[in-house]
PDB file of N, CA and C in Angstrom:
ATOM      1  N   UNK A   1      92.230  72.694 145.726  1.00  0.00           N
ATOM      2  CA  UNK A   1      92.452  73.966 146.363  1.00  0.00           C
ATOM      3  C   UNK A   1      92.044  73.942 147.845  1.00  0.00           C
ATOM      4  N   UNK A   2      90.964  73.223 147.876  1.00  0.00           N
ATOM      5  CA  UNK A   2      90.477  72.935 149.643  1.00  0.00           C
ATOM      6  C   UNK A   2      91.694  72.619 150.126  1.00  0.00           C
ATOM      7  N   UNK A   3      92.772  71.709 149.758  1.00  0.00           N
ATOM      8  CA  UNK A   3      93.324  70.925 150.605  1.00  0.00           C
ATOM      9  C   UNK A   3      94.480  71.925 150.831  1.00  0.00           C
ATOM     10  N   UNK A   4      95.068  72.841 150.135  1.00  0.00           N
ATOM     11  CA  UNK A   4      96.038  74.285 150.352  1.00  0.00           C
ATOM     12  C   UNK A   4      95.366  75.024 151.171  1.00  0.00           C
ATOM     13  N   UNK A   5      94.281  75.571 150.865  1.00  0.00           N
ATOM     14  CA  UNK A   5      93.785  76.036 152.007  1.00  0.00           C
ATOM     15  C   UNK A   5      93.760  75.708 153.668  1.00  0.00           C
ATOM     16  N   UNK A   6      92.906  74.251 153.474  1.00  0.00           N
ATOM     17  CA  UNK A   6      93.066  73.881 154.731  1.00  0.00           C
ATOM     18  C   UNK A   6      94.591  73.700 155.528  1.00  0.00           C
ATOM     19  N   UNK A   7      95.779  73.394 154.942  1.00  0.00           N
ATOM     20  CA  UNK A   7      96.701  73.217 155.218  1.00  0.00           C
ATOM     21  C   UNK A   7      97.103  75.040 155.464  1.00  0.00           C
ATOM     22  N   UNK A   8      97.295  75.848 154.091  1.00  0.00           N
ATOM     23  CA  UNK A   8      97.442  76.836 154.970  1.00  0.00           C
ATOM     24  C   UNK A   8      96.770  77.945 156.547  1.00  0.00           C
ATOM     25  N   UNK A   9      95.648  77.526 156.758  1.00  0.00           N
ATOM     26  CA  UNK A   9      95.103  78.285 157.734  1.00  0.00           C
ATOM     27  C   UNK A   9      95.937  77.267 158.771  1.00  0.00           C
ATOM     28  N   UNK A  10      95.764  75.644 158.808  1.00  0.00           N
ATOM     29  CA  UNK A  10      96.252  74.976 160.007  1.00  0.00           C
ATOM     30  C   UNK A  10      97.697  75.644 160.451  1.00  0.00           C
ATOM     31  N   UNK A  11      98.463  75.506 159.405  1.00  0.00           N
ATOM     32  CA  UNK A  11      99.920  75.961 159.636  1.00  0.00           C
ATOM     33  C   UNK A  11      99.800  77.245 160.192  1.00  0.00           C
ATOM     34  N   UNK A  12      99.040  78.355 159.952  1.00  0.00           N
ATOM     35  CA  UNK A  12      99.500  79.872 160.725  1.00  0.00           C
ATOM     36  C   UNK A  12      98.889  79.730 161.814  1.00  0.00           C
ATOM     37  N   UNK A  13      97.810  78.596 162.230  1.00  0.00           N
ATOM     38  CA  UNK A  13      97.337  78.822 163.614  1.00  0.00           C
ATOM     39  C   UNK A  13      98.925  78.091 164.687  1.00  0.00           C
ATOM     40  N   UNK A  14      98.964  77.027 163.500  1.00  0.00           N
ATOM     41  CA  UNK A  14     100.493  76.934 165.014  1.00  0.00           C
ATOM     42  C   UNK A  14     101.581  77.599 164.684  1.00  0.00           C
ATOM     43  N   UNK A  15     101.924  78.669 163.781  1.00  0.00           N
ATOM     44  CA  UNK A  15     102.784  79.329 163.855  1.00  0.00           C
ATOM     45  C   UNK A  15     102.294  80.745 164.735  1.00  0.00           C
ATOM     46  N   UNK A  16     100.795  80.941 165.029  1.00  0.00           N
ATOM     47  CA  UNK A  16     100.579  82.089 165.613  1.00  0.00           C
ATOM     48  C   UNK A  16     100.723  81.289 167.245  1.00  0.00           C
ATOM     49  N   UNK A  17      99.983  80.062 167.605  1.00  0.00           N
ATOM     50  CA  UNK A  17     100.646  79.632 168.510  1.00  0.00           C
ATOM     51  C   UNK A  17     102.291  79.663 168.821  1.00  0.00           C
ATOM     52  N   UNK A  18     102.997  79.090 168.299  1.00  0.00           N
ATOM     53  CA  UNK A  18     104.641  79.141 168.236  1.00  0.00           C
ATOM     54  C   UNK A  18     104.584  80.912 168.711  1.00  0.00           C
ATOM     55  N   UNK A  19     104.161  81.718 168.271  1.00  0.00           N
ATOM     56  CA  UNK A  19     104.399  83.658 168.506  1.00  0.00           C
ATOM     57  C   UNK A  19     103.734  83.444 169.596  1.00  0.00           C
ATOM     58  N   UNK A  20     102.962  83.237 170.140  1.00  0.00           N
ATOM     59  CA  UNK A  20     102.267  83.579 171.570  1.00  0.00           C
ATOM     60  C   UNK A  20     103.342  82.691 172.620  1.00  0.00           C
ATOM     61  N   UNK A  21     103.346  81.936 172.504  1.00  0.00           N
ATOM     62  CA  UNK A  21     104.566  81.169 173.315  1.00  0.00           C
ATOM     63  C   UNK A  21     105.687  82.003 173.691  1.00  0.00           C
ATOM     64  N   UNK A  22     106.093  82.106 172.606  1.00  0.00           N
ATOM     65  CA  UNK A  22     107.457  82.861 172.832  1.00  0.00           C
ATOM     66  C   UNK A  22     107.400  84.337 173.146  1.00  0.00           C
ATOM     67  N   UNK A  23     106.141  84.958 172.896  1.00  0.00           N
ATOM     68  CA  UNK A  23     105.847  86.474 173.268  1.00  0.00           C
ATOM     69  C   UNK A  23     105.581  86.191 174.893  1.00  0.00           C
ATOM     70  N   UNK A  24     105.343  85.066 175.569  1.00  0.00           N
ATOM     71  CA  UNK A  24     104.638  84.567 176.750  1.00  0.00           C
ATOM     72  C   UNK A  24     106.251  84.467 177.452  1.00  0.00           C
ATOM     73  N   UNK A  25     106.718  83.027 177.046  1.00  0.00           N
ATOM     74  CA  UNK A  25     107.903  83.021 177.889  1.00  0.00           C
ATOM     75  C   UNK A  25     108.839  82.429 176.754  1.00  0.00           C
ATOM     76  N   UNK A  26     110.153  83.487 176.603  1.00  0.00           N
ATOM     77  CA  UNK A  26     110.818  82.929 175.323  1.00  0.00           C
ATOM     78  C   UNK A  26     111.647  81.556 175.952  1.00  0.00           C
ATOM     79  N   UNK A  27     111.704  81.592 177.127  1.00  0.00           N
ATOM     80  CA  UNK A  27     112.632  80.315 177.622  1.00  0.00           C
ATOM     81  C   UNK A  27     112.244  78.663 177.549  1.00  0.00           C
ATOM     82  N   UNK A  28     110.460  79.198 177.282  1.00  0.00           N
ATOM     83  CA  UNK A  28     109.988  77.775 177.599  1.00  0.00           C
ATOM     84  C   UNK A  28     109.919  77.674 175.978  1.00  0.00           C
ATOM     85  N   UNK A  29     110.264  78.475 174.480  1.00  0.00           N
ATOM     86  CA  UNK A  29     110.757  77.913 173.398  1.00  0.00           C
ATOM     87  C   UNK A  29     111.964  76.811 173.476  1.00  0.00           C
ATOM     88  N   UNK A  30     112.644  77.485 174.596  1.00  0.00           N
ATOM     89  CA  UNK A  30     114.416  76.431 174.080  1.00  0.00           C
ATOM     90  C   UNK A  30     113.845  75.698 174.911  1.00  0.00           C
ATOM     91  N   UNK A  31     113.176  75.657 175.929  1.00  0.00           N
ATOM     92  CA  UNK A  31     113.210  74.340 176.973  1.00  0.00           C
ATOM     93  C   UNK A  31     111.639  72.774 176.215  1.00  0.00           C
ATOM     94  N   UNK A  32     110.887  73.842 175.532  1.00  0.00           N
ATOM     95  CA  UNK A  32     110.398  73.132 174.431  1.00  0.00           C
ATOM     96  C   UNK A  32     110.899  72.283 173.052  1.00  0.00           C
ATOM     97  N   UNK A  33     112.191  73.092 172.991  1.00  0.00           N
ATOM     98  CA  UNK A  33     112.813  72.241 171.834  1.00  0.00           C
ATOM     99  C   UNK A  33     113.602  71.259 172.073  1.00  0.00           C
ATOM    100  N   UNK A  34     114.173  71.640 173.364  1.00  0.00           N
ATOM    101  CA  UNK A  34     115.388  70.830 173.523  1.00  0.00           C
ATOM    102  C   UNK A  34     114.421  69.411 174.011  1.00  0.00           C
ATOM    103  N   UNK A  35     113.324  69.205 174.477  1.00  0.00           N
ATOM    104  CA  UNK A  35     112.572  68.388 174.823  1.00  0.00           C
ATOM    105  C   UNK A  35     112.376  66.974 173.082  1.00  0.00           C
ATOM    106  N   UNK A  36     111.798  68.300 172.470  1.00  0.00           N
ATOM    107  CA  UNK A  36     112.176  67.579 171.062  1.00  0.00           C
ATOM    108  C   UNK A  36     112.632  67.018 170.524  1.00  0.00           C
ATOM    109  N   UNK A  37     113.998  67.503 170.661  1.00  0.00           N
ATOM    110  CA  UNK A  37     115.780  66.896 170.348  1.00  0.00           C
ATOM    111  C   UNK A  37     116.040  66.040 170.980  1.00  0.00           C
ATOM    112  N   UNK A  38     115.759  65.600 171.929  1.00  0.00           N
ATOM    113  CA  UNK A  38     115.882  64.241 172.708  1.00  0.00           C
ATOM    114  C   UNK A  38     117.378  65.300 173.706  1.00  0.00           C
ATOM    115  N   UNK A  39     116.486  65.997 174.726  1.00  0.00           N
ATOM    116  CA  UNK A  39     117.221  66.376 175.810  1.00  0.00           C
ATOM    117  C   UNK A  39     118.326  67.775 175.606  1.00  0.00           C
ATOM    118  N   UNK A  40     119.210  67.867 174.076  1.00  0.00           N
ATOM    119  CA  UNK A  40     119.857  68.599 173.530  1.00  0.00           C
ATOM    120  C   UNK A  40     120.144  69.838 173.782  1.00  0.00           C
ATOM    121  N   UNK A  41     120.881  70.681 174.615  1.00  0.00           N
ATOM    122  CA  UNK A  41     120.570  72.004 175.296  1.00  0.00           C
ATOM    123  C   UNK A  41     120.365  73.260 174.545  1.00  0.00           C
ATOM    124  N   UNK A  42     119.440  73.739 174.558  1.00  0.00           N
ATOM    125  CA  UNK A  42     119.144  75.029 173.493  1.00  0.00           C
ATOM    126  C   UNK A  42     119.025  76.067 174.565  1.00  0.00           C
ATOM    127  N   UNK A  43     119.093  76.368 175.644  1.00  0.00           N
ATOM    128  CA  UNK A  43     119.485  77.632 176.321  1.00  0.00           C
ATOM    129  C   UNK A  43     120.303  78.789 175.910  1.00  0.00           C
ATOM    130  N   UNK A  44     121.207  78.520 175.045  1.00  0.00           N
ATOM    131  CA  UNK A  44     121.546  79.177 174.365  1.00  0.00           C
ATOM    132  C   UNK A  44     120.938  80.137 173.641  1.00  0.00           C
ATOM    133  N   UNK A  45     120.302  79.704 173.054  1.00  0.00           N
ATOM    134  CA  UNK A  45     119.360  80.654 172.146  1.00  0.00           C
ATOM    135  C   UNK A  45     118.242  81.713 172.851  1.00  0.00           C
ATOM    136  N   UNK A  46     118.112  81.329 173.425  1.00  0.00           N
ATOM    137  CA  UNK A  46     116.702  82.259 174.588  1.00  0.00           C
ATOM    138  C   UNK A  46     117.583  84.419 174.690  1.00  0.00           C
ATOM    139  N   UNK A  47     118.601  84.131 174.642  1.00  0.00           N
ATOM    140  CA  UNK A  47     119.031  85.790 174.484  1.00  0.00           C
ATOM    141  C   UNK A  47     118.779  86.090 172.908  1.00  0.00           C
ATOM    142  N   UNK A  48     118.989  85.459 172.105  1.00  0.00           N
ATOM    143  CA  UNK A  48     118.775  85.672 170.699  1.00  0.00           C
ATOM    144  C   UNK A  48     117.279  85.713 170.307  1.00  0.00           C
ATOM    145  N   UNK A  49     116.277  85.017 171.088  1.00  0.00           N
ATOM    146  CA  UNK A  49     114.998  84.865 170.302  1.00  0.00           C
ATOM    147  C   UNK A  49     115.099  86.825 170.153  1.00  0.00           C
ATOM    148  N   UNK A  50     115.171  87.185 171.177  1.00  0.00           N
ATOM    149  CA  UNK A  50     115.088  89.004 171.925  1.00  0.00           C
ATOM    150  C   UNK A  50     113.610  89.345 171.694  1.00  0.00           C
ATOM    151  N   UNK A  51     113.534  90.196 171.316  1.00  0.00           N
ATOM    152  CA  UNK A  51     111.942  90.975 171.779  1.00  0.00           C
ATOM    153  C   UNK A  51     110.896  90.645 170.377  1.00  0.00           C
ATOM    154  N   UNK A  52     109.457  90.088 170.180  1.00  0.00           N
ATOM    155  CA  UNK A  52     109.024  89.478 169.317  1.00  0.00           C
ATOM    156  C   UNK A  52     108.246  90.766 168.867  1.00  0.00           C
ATOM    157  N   UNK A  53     108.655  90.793 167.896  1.00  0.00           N
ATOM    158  CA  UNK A  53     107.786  91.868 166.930  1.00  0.00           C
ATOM    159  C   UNK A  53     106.684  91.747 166.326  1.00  0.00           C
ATOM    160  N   UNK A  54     105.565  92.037 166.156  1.00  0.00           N
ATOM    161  CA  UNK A  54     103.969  91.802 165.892  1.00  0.00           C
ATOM    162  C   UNK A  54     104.228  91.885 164.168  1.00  0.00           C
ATOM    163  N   UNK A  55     105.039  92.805 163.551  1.00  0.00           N
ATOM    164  CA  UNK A  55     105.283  93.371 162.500  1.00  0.00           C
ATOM    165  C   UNK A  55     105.589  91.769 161.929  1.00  0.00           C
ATOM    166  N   UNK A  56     106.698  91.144 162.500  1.00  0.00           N
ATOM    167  CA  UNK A  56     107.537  90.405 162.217  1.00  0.00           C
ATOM    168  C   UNK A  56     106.784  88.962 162.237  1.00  0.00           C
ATOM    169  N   UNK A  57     105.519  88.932 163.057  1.00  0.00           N
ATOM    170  CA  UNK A  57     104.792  87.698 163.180  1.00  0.00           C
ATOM    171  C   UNK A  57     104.406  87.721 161.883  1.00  0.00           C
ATOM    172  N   UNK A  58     103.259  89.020 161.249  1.00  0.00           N
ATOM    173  CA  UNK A  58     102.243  88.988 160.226  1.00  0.00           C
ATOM    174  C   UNK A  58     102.902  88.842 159.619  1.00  0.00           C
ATOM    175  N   UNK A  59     104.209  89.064 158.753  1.00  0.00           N
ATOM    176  CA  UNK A  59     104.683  88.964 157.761  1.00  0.00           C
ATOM    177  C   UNK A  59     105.469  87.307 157.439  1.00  0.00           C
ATOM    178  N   UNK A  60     105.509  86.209 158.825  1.00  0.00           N
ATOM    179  CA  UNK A  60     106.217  85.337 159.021  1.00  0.00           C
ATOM    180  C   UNK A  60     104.257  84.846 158.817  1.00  0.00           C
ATOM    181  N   UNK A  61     103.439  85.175 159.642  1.00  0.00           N
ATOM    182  CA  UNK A  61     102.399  84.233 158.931  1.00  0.00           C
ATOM    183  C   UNK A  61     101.553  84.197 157.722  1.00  0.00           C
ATOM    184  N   UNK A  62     102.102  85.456 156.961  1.00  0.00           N
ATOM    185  CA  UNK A  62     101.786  85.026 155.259  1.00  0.00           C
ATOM    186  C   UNK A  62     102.754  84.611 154.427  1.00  0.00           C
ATOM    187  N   UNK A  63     103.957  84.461 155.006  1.00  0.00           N
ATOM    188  CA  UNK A  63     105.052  83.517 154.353  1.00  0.00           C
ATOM    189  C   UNK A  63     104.866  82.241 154.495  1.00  0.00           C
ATOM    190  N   UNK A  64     104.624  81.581 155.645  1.00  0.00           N
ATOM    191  CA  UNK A  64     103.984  80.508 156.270  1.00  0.00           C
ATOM    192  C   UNK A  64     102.509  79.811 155.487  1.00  0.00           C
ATOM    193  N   UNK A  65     101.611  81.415 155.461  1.00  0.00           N
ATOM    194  CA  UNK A  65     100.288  80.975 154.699  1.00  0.00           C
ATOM    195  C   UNK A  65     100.831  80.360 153.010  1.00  0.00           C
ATOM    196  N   UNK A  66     101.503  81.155 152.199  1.00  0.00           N
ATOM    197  CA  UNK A  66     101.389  81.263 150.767  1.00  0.00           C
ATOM    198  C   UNK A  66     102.132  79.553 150.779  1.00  0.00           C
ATOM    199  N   UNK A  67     103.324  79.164 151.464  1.00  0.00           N
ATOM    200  CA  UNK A  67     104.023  78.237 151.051  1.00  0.00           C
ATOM    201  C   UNK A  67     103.005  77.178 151.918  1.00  0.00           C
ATOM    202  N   UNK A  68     101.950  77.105 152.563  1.00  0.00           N
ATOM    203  CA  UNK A  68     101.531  75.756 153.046  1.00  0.00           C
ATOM    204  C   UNK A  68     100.163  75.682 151.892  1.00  0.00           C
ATOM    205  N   UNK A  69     100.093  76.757 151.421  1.00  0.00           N
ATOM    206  CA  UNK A  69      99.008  76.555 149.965  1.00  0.00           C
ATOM    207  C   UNK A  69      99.575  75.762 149.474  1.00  0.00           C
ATOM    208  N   UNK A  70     100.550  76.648 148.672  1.00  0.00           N
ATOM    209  CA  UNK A  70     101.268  75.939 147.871  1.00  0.00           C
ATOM    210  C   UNK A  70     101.312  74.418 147.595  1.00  0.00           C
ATOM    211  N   UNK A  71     102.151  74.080 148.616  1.00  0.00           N
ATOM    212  CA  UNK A  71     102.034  72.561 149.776  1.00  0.00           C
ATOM    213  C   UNK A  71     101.009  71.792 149.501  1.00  0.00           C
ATOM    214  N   UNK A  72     100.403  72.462 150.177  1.00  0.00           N
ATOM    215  CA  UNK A  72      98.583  72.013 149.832  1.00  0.00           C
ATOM    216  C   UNK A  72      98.182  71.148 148.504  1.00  0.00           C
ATOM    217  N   UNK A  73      98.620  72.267 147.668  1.00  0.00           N
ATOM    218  CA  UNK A  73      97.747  72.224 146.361  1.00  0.00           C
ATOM    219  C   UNK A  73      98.697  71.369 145.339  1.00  0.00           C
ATOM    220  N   UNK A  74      99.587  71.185 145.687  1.00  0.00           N
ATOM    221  CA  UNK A  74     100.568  70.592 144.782  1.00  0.00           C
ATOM    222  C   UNK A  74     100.317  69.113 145.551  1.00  0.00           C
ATOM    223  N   UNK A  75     100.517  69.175 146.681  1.00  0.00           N
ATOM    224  CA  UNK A  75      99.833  67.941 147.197  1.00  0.00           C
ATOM    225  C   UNK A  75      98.453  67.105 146.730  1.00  0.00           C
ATOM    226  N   UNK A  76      97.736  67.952 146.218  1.00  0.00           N
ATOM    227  CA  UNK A  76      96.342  67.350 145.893  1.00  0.00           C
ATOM    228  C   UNK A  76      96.502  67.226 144.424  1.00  0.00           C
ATOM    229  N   UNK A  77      97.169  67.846 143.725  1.00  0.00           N
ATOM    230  CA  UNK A  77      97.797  67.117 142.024  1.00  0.00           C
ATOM    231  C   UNK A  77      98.373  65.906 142.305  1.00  0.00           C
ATOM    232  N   UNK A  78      99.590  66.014 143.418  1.00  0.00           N
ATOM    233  CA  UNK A  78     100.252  64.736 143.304  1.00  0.00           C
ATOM    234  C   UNK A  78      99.329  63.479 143.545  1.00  0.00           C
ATOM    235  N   UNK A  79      98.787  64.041 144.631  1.00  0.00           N
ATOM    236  CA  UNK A  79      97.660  62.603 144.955  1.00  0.00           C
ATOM    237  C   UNK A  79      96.653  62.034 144.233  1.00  0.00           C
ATOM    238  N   UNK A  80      96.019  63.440 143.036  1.00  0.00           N
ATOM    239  CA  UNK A  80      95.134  62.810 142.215  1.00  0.00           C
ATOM    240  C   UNK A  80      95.921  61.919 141.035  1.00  0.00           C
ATOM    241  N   UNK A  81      97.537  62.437 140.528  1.00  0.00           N
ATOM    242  CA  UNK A  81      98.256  61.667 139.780  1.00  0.00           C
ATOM    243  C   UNK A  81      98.270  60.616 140.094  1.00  0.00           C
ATOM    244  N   UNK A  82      98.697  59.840 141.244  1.00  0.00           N
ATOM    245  CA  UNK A  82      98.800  58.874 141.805  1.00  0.00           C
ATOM    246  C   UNK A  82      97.708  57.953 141.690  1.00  0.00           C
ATOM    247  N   UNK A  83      95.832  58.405 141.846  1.00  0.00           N
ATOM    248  CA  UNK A  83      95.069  57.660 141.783  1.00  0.00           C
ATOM    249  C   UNK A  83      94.494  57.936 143.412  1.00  0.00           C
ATOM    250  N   UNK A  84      94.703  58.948 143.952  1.00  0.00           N
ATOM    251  CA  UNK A  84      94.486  59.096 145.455  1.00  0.00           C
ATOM    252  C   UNK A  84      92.791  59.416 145.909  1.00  0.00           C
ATOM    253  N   UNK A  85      92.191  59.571 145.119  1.00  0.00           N
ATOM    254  CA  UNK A  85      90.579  59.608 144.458  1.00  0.00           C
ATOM    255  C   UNK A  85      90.258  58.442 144.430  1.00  0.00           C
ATOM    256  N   UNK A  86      90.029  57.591 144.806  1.00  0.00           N
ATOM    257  CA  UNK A  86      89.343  55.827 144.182  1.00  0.00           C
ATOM    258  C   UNK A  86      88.110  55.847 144.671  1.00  0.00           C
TER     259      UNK A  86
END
């Protein structure tokens, strides 16, 4: 269960990072991704991110939280199946 946990708090801190970014400057999201993509132009998207909703964060970071538990914890079955304990 530690290991869902820890995985879920890590994941909403960079998804609350990822929301401050884009509440900051939504342009430097596409100019961040396209960096990613190996150059790939995402300018496009910067009219679509549109205005970031606070409503819309909390509810994106307990969707985020429940499935990196999840993640987590199914992860730490698989690994003890495996023999990941020695």
């Amino acid at each position: 269960m530690s290991c869902g946990l820890s995985l879920s708090v890590t994941a909403v801190l960079l998804y609350l990072a990822c929301a401050l970014i884009v509440a900051w400057s939504p342009g430097a999201l596409a100019a961040g991704l396209g960096l990613v993509v190996h150059g790939l132009s995402l300018s496009g998207l910067t009219p679509a991110v549109g205005e970031l909703r606070w409503s819309a964060v909390l509810i994106g970071s307990l969707a985020i939280a429940g499935y990196a538990f999840v993640a987590g914890a199914l992860f730490t079955i698989v690994n003890r199946l495996i023999g990941g304990n020695r």
